[in-house]
C-alpha atoms as a PDB file:
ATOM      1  CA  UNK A   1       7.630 148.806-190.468  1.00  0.00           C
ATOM      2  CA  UNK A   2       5.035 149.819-188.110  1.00  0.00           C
ATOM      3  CA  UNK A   3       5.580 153.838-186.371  1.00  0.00           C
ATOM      4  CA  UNK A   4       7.569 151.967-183.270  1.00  0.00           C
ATOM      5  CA  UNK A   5       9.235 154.345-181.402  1.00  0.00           C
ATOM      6  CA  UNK A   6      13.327 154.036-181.447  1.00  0.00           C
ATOM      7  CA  UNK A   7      15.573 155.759-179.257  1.00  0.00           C
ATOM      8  CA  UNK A   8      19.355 155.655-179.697  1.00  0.00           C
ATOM      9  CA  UNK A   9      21.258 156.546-176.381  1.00  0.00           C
ATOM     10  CA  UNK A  10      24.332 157.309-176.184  1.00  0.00           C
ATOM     11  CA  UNK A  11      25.750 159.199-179.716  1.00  0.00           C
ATOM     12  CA  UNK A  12      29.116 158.369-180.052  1.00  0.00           C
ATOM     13  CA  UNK A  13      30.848 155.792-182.134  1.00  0.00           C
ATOM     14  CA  UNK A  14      28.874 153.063-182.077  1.00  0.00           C
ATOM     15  CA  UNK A  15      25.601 155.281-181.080  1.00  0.00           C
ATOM     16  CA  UNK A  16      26.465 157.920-183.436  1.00  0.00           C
ATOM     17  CA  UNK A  17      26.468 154.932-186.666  1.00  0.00           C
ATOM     18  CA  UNK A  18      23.087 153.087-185.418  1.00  0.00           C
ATOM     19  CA  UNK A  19      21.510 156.326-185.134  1.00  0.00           C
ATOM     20  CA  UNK A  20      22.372 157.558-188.288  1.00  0.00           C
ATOM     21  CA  UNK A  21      21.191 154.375-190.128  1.00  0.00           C
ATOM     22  CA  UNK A  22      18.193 154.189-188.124  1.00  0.00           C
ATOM     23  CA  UNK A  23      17.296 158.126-188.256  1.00  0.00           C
ATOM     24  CA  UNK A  24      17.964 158.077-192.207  1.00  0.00           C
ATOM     25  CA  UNK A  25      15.115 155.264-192.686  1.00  0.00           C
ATOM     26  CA  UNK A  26      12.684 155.623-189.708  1.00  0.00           C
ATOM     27  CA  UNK A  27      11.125 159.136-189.051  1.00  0.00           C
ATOM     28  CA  UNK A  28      10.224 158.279-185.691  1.00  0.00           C
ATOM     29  CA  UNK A  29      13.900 157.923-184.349  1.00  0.00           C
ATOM     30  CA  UNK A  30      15.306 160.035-180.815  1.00  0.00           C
ATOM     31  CA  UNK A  31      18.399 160.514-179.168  1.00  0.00           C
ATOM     32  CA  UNK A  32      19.336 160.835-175.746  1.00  0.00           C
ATOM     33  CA  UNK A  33      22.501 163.260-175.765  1.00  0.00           C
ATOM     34  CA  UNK A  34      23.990 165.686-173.838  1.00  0.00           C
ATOM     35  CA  UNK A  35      26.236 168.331-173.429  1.00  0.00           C
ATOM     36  CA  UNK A  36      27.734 169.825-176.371  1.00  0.00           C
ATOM     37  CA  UNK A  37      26.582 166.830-178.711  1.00  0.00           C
ATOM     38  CA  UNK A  38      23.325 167.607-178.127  1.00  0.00           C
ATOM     39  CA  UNK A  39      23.569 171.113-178.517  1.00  0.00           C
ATOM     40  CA  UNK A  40      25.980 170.248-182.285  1.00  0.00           C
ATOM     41  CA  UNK A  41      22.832 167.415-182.915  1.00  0.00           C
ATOM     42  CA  UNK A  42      20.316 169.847-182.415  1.00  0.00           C
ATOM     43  CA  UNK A  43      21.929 172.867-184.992  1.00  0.00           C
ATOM     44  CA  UNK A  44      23.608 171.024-187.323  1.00  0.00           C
ATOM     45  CA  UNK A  45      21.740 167.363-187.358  1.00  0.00           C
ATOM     46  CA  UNK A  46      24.287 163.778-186.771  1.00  0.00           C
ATOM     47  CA  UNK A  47      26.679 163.990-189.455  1.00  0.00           C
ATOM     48  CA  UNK A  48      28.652 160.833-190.863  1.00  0.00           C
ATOM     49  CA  UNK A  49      31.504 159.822-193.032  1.00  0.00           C
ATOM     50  CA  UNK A  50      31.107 156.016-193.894  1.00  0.00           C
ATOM     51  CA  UNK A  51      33.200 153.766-195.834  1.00  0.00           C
ATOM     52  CA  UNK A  52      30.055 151.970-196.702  1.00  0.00           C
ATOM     53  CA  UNK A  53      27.468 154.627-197.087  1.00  0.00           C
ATOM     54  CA  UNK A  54      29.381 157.575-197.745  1.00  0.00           C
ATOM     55  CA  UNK A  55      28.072 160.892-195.991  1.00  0.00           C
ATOM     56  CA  UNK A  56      24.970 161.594-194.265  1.00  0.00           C
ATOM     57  CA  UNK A  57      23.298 163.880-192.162  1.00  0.00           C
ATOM     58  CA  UNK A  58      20.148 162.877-190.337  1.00  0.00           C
ATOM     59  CA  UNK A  59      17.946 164.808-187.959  1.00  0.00           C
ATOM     60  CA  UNK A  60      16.113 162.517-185.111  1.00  0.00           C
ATOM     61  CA  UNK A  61      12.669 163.351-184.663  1.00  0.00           C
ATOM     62  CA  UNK A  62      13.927 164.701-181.045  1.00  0.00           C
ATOM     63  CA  UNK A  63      16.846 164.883-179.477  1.00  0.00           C
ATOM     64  CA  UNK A  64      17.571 165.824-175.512  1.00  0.00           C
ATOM     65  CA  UNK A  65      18.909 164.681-172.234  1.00  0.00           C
ATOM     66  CA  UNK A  66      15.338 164.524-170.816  1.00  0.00           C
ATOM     67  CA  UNK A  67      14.018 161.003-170.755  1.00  0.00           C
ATOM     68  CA  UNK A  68      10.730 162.435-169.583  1.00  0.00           C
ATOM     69  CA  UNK A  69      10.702 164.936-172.710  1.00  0.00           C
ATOM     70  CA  UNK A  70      11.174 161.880-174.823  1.00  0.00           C
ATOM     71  CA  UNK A  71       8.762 159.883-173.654  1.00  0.00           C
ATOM     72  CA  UNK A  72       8.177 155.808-173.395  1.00  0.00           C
ATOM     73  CA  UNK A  73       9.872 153.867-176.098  1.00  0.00           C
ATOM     74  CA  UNK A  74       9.004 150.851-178.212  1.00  0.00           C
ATOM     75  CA  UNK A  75      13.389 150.094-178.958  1.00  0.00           C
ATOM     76  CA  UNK A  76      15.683 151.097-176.724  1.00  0.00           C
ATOM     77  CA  UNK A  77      19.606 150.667-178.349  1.00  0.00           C
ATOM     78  CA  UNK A  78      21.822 151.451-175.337  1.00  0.00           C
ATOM     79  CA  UNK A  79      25.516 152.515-176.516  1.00  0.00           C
ATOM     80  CA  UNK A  80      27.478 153.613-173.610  1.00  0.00           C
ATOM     81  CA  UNK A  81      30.497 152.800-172.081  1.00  0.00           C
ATOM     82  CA  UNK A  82      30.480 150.463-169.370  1.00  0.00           C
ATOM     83  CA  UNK A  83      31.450 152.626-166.866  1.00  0.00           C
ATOM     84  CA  UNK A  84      28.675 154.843-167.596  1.00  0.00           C
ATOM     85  CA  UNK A  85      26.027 151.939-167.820  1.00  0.00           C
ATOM     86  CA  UNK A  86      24.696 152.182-163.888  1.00  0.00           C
ATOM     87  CA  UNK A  87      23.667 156.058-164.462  1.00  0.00           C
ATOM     88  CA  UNK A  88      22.210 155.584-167.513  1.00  0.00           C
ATOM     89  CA  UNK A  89      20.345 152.895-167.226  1.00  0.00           C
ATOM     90  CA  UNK A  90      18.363 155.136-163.971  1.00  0.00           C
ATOM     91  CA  UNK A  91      18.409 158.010-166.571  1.00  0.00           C
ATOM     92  CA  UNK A  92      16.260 155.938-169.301  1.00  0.00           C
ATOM     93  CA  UNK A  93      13.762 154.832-166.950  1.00  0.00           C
ATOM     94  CA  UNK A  94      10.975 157.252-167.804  1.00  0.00           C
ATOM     95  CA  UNK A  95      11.462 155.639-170.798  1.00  0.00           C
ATOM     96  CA  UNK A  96      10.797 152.473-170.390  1.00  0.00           C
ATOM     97  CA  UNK A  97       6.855 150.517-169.186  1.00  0.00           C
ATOM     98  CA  UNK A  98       6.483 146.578-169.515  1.00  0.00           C
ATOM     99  CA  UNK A  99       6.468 145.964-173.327  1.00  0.00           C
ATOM    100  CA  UNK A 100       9.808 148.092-174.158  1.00  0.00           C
ATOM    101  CA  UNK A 101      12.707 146.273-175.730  1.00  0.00           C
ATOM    102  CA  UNK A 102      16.672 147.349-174.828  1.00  0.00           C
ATOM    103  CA  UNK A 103      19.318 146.676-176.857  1.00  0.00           C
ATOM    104  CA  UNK A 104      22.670 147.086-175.261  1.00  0.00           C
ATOM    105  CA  UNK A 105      25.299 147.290-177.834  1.00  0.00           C
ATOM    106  CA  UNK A 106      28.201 147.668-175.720  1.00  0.00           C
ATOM    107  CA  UNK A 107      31.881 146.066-174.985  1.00  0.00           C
ATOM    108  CA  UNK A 108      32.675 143.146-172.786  1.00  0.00           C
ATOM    109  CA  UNK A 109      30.378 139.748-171.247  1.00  0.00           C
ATOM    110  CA  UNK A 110      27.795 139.989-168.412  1.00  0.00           C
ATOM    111  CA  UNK A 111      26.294 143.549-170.327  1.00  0.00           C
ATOM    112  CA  UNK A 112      22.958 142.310-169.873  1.00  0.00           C
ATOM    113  CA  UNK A 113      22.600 140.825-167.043  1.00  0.00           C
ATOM    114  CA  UNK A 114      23.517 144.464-165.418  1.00  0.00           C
ATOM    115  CA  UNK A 115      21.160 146.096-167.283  1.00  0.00           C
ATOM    116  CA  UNK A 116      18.755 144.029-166.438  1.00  0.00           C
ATOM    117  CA  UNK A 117      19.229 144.211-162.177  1.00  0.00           C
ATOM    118  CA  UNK A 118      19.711 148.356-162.743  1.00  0.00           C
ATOM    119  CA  UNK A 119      16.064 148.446-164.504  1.00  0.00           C
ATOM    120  CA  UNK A 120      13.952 145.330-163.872  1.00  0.00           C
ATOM    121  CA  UNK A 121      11.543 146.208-166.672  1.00  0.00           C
ATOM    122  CA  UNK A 122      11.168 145.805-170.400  1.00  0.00           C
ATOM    123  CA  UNK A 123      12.486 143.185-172.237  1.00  0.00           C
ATOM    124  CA  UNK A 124      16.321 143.561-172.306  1.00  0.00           C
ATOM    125  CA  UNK A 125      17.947 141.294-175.327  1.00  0.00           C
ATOM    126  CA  UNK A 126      21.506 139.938-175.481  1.00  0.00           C
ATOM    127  CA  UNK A 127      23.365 141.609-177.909  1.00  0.00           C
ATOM    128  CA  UNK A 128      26.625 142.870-179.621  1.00  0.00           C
ATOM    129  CA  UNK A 129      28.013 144.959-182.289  1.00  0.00           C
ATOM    130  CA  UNK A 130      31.019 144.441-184.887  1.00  0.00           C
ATOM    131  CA  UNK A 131      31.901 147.864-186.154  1.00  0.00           C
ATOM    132  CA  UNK A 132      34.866 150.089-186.268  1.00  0.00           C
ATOM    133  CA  UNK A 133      33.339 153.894-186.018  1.00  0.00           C
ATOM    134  CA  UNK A 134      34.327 156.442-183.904  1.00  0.00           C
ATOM    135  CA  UNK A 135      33.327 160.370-182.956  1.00  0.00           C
ATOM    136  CA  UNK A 136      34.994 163.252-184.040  1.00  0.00           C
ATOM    137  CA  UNK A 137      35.809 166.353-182.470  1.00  0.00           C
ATOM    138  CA  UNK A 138      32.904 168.112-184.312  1.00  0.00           C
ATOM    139  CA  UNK A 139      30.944 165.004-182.974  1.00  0.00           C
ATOM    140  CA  UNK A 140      30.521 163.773-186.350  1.00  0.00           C
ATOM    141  CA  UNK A 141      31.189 160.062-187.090  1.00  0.00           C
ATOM    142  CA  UNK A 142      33.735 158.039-188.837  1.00  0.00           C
ATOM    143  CA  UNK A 143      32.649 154.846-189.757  1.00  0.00           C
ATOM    144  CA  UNK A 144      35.821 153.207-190.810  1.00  0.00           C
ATOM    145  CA  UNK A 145      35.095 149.800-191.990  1.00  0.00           C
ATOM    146  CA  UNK A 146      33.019 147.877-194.728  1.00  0.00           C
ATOM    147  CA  UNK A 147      30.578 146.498-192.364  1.00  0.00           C
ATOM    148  CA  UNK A 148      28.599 146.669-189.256  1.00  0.00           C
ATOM    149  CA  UNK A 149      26.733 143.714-187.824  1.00  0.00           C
ATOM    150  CA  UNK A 150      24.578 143.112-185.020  1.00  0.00           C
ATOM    151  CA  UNK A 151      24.064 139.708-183.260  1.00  0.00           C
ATOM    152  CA  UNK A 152      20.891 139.583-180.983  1.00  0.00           C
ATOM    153  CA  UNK A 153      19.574 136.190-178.639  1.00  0.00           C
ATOM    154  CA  UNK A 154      18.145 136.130-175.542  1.00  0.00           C
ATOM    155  CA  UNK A 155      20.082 133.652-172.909  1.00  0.00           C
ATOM    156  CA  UNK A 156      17.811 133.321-170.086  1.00  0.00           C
ATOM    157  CA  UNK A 157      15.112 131.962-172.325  1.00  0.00           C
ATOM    158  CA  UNK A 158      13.846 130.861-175.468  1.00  0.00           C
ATOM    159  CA  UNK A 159      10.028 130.709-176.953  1.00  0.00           C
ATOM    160  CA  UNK A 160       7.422 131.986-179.330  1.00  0.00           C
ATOM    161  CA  UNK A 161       7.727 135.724-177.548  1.00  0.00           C
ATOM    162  CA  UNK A 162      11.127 135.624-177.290  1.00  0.00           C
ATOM    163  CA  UNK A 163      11.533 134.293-180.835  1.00  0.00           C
ATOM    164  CA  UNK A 164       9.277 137.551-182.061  1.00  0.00           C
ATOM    165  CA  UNK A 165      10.856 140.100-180.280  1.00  0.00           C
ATOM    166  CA  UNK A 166      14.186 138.851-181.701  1.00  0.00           C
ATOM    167  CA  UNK A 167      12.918 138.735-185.418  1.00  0.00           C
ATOM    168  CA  UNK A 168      11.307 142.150-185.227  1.00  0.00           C
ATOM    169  CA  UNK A 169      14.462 143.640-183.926  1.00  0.00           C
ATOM    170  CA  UNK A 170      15.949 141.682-186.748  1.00  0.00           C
ATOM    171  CA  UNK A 171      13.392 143.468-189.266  1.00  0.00           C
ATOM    172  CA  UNK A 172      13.896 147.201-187.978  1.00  0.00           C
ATOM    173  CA  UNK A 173      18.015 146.957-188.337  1.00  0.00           C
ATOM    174  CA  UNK A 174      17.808 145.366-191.838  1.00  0.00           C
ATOM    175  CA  UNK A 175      15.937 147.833-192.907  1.00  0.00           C
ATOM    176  CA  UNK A 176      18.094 150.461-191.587  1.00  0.00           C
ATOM    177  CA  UNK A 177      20.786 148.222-193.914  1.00  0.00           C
ATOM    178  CA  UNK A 178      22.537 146.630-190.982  1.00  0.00           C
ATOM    179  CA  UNK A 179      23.212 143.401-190.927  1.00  0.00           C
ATOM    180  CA  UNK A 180      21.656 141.185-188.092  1.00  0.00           C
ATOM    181  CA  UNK A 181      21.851 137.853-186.871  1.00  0.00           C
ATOM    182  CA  UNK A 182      19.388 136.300-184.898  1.00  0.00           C
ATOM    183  CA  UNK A 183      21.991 133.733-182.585  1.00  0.00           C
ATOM    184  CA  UNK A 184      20.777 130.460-180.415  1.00  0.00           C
ATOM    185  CA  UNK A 185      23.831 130.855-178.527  1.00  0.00           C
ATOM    186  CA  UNK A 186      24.486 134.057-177.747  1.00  0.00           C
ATOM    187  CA  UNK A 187      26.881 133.450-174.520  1.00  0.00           C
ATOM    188  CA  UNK A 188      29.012 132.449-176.908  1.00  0.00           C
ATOM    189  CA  UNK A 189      28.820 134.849-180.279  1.00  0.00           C
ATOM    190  CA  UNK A 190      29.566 137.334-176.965  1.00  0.00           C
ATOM    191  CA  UNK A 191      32.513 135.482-176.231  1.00  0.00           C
ATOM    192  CA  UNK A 192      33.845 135.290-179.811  1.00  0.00           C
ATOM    193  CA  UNK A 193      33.687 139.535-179.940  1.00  0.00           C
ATOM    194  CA  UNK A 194      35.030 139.488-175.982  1.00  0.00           C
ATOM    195  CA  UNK A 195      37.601 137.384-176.828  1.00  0.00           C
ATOM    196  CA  UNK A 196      38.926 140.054-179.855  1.00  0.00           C
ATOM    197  CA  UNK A 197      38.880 142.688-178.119  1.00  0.00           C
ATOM    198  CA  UNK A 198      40.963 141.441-174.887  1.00  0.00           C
ATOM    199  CA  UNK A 199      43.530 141.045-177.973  1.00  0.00           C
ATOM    200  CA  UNK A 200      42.667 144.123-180.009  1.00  0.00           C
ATOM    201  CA  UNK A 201      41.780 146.839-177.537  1.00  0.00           C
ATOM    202  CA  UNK A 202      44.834 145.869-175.633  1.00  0.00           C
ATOM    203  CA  UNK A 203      47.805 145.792-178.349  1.00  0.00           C
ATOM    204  CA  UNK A 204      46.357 148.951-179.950  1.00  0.00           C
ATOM    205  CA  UNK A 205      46.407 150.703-176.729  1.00  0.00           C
ATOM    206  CA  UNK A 206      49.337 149.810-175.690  1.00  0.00           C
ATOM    207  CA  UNK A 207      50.986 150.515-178.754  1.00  0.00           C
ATOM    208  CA  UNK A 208      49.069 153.720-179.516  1.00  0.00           C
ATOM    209  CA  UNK A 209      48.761 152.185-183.540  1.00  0.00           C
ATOM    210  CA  UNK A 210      46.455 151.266-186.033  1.00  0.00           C
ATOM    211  CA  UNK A 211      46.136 147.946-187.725  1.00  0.00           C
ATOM    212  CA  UNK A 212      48.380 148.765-190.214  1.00  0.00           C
ATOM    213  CA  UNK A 213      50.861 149.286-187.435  1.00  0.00           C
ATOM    214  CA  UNK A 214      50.095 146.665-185.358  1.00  0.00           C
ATOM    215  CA  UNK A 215      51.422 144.503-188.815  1.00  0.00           C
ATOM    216  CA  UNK A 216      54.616 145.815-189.222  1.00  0.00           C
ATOM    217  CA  UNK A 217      55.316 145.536-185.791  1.00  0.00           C
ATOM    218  CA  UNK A 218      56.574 141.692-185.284  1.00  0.00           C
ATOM    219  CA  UNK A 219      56.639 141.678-181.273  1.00  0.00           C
ATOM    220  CA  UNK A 220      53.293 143.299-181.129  1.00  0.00           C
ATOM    221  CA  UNK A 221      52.213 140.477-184.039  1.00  0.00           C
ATOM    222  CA  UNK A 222      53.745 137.984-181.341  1.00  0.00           C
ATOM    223  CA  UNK A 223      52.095 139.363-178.271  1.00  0.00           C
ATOM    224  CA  UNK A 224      48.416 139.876-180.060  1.00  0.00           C
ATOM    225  CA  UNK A 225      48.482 135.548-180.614  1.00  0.00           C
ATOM    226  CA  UNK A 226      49.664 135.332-176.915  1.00  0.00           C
ATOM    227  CA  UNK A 227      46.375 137.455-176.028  1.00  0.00           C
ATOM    228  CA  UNK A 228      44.054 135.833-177.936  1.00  0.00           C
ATOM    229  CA  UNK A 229      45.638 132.205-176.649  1.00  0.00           C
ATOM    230  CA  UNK A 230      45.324 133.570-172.744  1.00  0.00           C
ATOM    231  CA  UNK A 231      41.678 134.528-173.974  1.00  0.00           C
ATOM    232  CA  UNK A 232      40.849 131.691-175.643  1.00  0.00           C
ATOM    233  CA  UNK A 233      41.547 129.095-172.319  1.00  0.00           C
ATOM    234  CA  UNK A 234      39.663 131.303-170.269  1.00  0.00           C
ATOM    235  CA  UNK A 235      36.527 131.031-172.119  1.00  0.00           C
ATOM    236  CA  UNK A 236      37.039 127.249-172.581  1.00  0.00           C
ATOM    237  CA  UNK A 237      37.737 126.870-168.466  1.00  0.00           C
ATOM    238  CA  UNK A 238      34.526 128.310-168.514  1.00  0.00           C
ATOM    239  CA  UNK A 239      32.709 126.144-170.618  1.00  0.00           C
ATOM    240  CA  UNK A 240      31.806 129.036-173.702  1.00  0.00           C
ATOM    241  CA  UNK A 241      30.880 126.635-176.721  1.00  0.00           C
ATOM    242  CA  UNK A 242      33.661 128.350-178.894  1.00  0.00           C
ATOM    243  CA  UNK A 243      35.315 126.379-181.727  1.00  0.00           C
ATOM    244  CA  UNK A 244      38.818 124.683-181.339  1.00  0.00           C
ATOM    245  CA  UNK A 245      40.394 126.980-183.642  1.00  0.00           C
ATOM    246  CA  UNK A 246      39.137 130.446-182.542  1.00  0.00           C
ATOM    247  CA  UNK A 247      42.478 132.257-181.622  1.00  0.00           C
ATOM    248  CA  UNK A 248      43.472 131.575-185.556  1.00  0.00           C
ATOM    249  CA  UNK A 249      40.316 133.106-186.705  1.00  0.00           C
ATOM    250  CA  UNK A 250      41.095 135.782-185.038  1.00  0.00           C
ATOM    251  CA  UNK A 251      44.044 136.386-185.987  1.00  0.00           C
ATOM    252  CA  UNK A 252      43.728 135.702-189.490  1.00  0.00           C
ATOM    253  CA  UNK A 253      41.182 138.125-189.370  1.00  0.00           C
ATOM    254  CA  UNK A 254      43.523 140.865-187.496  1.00  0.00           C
ATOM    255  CA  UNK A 255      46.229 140.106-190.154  1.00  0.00           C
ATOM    256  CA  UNK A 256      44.003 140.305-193.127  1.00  0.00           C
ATOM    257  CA  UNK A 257      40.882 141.622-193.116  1.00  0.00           C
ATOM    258  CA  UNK A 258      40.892 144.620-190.696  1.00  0.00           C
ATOM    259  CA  UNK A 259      40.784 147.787-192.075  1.00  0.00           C
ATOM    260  CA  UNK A 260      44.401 149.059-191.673  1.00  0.00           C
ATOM    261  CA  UNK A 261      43.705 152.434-190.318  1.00  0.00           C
ATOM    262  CA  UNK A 262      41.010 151.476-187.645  1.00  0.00           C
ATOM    263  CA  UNK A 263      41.988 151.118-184.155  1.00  0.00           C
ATOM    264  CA  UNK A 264      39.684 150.673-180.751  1.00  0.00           C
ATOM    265  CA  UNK A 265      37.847 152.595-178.625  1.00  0.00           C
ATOM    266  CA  UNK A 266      40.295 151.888-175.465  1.00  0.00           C
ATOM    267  CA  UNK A 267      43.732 153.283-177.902  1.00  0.00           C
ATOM    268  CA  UNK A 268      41.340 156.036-178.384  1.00  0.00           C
ATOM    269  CA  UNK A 269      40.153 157.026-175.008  1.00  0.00           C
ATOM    270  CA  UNK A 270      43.783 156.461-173.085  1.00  0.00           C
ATOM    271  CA  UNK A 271      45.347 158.922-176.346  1.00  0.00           C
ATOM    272  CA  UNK A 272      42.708 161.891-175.348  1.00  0.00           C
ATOM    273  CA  UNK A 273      42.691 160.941-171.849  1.00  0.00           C
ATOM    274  CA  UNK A 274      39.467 160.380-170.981  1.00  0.00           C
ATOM    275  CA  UNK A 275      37.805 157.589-168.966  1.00  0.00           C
ATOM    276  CA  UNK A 276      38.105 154.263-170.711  1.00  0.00           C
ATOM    277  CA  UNK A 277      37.529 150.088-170.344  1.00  0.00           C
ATOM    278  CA  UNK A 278      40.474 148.758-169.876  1.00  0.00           C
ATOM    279  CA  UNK A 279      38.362 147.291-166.915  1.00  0.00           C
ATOM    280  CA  UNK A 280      35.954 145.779-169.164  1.00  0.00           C
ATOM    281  CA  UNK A 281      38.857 144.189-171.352  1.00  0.00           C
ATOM    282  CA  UNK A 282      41.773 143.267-169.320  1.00  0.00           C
ATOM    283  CA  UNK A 283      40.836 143.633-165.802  1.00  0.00           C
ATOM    284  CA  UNK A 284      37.102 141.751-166.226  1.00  0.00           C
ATOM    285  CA  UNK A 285      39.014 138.855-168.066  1.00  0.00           C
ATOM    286  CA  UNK A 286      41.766 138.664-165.606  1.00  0.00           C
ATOM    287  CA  UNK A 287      38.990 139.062-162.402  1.00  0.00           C
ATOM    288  CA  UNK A 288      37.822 135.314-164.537  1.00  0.00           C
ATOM    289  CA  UNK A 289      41.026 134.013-165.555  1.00  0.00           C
ATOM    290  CA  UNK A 290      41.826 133.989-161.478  1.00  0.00           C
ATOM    291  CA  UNK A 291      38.500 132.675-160.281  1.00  0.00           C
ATOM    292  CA  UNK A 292      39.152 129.473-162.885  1.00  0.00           C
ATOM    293  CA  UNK A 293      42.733 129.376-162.540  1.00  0.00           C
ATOM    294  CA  UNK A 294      43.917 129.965-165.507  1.00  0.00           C
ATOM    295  CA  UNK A 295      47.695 131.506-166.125  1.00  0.00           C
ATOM    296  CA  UNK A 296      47.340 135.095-168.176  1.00  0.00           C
ATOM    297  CA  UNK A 297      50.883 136.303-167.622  1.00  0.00           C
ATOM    298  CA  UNK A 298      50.517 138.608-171.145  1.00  0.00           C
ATOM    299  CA  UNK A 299      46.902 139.692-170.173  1.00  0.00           C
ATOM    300  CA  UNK A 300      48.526 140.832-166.937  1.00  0.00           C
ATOM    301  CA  UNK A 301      51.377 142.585-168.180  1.00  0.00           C
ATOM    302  CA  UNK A 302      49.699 144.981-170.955  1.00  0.00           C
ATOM    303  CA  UNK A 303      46.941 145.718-168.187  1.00  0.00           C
ATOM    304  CA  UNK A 304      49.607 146.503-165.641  1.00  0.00           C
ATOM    305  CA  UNK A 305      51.403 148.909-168.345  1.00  0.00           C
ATOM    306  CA  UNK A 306      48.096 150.428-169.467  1.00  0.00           C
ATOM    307  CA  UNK A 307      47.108 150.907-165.748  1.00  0.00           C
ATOM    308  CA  UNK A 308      50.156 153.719-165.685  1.00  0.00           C
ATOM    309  CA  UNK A 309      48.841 155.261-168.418  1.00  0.00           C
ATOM    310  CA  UNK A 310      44.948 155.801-167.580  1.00  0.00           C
END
């Protein structure tokens, strides 16, 4: 690789992995942190505990909560929560001239799009992330399953600049041993991951549990089929070229190859109490479900119950 200048923003889960991959092979590597993470980042480096990788501790080239002390960027990987997206994306804009590339590897459909009306600059790429990692109290990271991969396109276009930027984003992450797939329709690949995590984030949540848990629990095994079902005839109302037998996939994949003790981001968040996206998963897909008319009586009833407990 060439010395292209990568900036991570956003260390948590998801931030907290990609930035440790990316810091351990590229020396020119920042994060944009704040708060007590960036104070732990600064003393002690970005510690993590991977199923995959085992433990690491990498030190960015800089880390700080100044976008003008960091500089413009060649990669920007935005990992926020939704909710925080708007203020962010103002935040990064010192960052940011005509020939920077941001990734935003975040939950839910319609990610990019924002990003792109709350910067209108750079080159922003569709994108999304499987990975089950989370932050510590220590901010360390827990990367909790046997696999991360990234899936990149670009929806509003496609040609020979488009196609470049998509296979040099390609190069950078498999070098920093993630895998990443370069999609032609990424609309839908978004859809697929959406789709999940309506089922996922929402049974988990609700049930405070694990995967494991989720298993042994029949009703909840019931319900999580109903989700992915309510999902599933949304996305079709809406035309999203998924396949026929999608909710099954899923939930095959639920059943049998998620790691039993990982759990989402939203059971996380509503245990400790702090701001979450049940928006993003339940409330965006039942905003759709109405405008197409589509019946999501089970999507309905976990957000309802989850409502009471944000």
């Amino acid at each position: 690789m060439d010395n292209s200048k990568i900036c991570v923003v956003g260390l948590g889960g998801v931030g907290g992995y990609i930035g440790c991959m990316l810091a351990k092979h590229f020396s020119n590597v920042y994060f944009l942190a704040r708060g007590k993470r960036l104070e732990s980042i600064k003393n002690n480096g970005l510690k993590l505990y991977s199923n995959l990788h085992g433990e690491l501790n990498v030190h960015p080239k800089l880390a700080s909560d100044s976008a003008d002390e960091i500089g413009i960027m060649d990669y920007i990987f935005i990992c926020v929560k939704n909710f925080s997206l708007e203020e962010v994306c103002k935040q990064i804009k010192p960052m940011i001239n005509e020939n920077t590339v941001i990734i935003p590897l975040m939950n839910g459909v319609g990610v990019s799009e924002k990003v792109r009306k709350f910067i209108n600059d750079g080159q922003v790429v569709d994108s999304l992330i499987y990975v089950v990692s989370g932050a510590e109290k220590d901010f360390s990271i827990h990367h909790a399953s046997s696999y991360c991969k990234i899936h990149i396109g670009y929806g509003l276009e496609n040609n020979d600049e488009v196609e470049n930027v998509l296979i040099r984003i390609q190069k950078i992450l498999q070098e920093a041993e993630i895998i990443c797939k370069i999609e032609k329709d990424i609309e839908a690949a978004i859809w697929r991951k959406y789709i999940l995590n309506c089922a996922y984030n929402v049974i988990t949540a609700y049930y405070n549990a694990t995967t494991a848990e989720i298993i042994k629990n029949d009703e909840a095994v019931k319900q999580t089929k109903i989700l992915l079902k309510e999902s599933c005839a949304v996305a079709r109302k809406l035309k999203i070229n998924i396949s026929d037998d999608l909710e099954e996939e899923h939930f095959y994949h639920l059943m049998h190859n998620q790691a039993g003790e990982s759990t989402s981001s939203l059971k996380r968040d509503i245990e400790a109490g702090r701001q979450n996206e049940l928006e993003v998963f339940s409330g965006k897909l039942i905003e759709l479900a109405l405008k197409c008319q589509v019946e999501v009586p089970m999507s309905q009833f976990f957000y309802n119950e989850l409502k009471k407990k944000s």
